[in-house]
PDB file of N, CA and C in Angstrom:
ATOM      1  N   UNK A   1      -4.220 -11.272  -6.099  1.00  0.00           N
ATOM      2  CA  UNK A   1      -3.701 -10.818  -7.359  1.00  0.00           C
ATOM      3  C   UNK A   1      -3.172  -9.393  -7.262  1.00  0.00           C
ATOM      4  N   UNK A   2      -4.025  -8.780  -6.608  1.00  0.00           N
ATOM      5  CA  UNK A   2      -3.392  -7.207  -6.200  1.00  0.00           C
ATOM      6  C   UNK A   2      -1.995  -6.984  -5.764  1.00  0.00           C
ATOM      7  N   UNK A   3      -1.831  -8.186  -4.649  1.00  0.00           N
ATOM      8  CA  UNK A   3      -0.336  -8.028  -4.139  1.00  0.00           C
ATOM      9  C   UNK A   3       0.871  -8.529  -4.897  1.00  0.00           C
ATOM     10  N   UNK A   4       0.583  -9.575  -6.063  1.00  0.00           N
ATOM     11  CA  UNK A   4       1.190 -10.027  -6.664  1.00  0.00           C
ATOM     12  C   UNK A   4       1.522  -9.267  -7.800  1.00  0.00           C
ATOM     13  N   UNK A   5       0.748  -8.179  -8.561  1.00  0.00           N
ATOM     14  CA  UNK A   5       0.727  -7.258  -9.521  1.00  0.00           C
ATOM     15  C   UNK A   5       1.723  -6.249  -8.837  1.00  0.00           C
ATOM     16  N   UNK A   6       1.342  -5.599  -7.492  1.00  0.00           N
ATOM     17  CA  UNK A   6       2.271  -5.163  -7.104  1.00  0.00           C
ATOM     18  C   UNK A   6       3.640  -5.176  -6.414  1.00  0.00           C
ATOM     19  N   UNK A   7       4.144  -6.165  -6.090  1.00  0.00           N
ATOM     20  CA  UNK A   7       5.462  -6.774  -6.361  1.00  0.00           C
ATOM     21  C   UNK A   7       5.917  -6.960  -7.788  1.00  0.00           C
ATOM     22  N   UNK A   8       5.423  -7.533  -8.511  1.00  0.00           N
ATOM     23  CA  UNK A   8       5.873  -7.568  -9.402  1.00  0.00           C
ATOM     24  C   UNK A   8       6.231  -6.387 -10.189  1.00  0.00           C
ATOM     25  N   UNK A   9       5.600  -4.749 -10.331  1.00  0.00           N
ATOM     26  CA  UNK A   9       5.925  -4.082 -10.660  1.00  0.00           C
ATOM     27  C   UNK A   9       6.867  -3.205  -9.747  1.00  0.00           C
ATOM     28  N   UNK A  10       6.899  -3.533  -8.592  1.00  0.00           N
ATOM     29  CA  UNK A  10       7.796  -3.140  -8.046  1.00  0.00           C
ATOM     30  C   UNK A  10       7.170  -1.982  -7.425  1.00  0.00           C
ATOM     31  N   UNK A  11       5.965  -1.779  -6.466  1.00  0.00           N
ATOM     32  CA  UNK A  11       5.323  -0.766  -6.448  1.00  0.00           C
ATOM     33  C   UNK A  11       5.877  -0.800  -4.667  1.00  0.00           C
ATOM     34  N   UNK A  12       5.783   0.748  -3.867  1.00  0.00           N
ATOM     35  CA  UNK A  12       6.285   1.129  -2.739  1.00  0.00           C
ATOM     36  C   UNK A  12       5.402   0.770  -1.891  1.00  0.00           C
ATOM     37  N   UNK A  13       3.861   0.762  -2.262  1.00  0.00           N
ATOM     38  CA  UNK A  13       2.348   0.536  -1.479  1.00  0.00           C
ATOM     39  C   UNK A  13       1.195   0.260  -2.274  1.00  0.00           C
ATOM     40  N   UNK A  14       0.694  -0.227  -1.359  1.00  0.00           N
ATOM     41  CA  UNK A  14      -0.730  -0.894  -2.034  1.00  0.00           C
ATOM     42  C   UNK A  14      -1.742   0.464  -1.327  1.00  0.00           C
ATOM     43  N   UNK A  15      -3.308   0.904  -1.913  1.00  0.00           N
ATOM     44  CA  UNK A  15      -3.498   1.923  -1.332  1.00  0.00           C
ATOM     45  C   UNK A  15      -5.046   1.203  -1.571  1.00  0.00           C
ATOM     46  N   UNK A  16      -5.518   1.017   0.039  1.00  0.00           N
ATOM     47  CA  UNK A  16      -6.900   0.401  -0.204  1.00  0.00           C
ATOM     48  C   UNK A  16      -7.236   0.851   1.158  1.00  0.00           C
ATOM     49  N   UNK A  17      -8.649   0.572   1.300  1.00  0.00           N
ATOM     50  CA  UNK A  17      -9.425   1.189   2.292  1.00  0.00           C
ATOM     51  C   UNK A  17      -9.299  -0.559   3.181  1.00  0.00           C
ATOM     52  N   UNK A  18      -9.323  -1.109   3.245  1.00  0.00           N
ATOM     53  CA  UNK A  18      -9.134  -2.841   3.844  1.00  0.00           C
ATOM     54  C   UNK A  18      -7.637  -2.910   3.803  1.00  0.00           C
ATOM     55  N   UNK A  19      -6.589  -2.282   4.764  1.00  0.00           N
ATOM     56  CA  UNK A  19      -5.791  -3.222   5.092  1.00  0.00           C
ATOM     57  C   UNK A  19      -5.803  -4.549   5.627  1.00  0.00           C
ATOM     58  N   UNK A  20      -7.039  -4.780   6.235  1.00  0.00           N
ATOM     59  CA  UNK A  20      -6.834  -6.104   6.943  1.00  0.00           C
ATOM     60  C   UNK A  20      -6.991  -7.242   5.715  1.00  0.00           C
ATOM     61  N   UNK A  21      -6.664  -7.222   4.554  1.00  0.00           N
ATOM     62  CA  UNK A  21      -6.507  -8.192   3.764  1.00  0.00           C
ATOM     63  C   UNK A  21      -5.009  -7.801   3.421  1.00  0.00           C
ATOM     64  N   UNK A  22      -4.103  -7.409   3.779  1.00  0.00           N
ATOM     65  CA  UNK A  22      -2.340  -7.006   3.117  1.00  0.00           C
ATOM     66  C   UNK A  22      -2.216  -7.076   4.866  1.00  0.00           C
ATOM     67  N   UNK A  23      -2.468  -7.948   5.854  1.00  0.00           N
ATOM     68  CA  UNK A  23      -1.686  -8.359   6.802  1.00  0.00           C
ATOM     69  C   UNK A  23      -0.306  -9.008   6.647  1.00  0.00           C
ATOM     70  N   UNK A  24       0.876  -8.591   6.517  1.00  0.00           N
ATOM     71  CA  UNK A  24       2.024  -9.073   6.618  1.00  0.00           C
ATOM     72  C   UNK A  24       2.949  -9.180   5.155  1.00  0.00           C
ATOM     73  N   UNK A  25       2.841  -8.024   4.147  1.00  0.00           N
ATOM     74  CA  UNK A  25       2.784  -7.686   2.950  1.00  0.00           C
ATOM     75  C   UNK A  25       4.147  -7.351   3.123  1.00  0.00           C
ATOM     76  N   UNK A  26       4.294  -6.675   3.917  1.00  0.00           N
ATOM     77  CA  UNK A  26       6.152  -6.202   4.633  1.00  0.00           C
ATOM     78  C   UNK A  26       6.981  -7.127   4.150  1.00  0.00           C
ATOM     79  N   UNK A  27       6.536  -8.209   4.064  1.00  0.00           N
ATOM     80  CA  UNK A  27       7.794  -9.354   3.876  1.00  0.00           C
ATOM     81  C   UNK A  27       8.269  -9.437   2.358  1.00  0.00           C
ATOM     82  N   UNK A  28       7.169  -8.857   1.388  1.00  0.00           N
ATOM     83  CA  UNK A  28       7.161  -8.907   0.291  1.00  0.00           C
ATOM     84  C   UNK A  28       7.951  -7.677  -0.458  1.00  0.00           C
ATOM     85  N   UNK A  29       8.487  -6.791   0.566  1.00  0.00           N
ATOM     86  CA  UNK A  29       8.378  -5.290   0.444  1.00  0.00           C
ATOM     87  C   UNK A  29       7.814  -3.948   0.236  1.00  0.00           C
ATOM     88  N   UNK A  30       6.431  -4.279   0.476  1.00  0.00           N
ATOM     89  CA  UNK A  30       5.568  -3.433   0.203  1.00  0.00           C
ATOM     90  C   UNK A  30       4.144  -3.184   1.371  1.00  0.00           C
ATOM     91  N   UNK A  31       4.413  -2.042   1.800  1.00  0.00           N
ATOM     92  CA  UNK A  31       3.127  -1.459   2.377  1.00  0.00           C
ATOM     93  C   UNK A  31       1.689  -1.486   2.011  1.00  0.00           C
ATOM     94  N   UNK A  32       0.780  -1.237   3.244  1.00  0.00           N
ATOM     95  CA  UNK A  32      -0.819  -1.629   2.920  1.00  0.00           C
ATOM     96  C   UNK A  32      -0.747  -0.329   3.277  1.00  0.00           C
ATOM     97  N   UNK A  33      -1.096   0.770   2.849  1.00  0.00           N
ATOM     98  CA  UNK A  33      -1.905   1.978   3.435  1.00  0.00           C
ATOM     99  C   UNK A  33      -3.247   2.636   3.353  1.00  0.00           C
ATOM    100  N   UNK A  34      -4.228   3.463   4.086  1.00  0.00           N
ATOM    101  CA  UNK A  34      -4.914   3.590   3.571  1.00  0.00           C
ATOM    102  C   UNK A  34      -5.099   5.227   2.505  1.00  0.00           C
ATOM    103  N   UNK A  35      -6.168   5.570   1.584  1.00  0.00           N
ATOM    104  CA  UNK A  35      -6.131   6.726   1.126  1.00  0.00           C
ATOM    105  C   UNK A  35      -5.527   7.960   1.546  1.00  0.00           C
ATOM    106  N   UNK A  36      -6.160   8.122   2.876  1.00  0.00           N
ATOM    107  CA  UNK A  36      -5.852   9.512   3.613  1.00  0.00           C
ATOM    108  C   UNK A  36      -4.350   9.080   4.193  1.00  0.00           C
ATOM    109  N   UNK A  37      -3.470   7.980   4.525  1.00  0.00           N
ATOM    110  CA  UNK A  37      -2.342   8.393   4.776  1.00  0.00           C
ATOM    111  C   UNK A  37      -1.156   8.253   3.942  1.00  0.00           C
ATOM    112  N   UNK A  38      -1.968   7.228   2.576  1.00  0.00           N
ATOM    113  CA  UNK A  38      -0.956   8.193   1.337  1.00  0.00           C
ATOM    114  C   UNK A  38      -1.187   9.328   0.688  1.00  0.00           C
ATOM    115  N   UNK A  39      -2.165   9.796   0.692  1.00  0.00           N
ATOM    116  CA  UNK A  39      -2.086  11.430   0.405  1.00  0.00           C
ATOM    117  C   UNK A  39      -1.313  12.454   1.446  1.00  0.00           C
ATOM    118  N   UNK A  40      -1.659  11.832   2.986  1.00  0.00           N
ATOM    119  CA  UNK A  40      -0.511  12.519   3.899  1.00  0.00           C
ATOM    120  C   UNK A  40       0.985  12.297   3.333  1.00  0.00           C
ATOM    121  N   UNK A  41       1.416  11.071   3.142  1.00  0.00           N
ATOM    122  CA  UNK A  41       2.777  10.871   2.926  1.00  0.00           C
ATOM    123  C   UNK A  41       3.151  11.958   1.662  1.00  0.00           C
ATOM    124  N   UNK A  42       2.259  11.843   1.046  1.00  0.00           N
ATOM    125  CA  UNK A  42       2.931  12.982  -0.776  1.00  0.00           C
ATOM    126  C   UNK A  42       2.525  14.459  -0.277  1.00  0.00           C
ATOM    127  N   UNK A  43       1.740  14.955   0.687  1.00  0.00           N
ATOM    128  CA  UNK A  43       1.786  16.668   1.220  1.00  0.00           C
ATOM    129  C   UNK A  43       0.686  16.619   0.521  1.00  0.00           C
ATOM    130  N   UNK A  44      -0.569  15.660   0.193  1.00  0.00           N
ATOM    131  CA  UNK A  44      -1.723  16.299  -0.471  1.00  0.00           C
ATOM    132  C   UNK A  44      -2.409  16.590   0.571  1.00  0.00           C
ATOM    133  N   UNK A  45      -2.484  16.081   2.146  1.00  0.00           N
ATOM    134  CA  UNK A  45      -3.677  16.715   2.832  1.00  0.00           C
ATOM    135  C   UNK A  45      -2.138  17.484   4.491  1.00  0.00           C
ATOM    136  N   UNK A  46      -3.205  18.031   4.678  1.00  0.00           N
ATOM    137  CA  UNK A  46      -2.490  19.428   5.636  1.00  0.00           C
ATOM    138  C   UNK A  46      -2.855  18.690   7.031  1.00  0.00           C
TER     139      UNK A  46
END
């Protein structure tokens, strides 16, 4: 339901500590990342 909420809103990434449940999410257009490397991606951690 998570991945489906987010497609549907059209979201860039999913942000969970378990990627290994968003194996192959790419196809859908959307990234699995975890906390610390979407806060890297936005300049929140150094």
């Amino acid at each position: 339901m998570v991945l489906e909420l987010a497609v549907k809103a059209r979201c860039d990434s999913v942000v969970t500590y378990n990627t290994r449940d968003f194996v192959g999410v790419e196809r859908f257009g959307v990234s699995a990342v975890t906390p610390a490397k979407f806060l890297e991606s936005i300049g929140a951690l150094s």
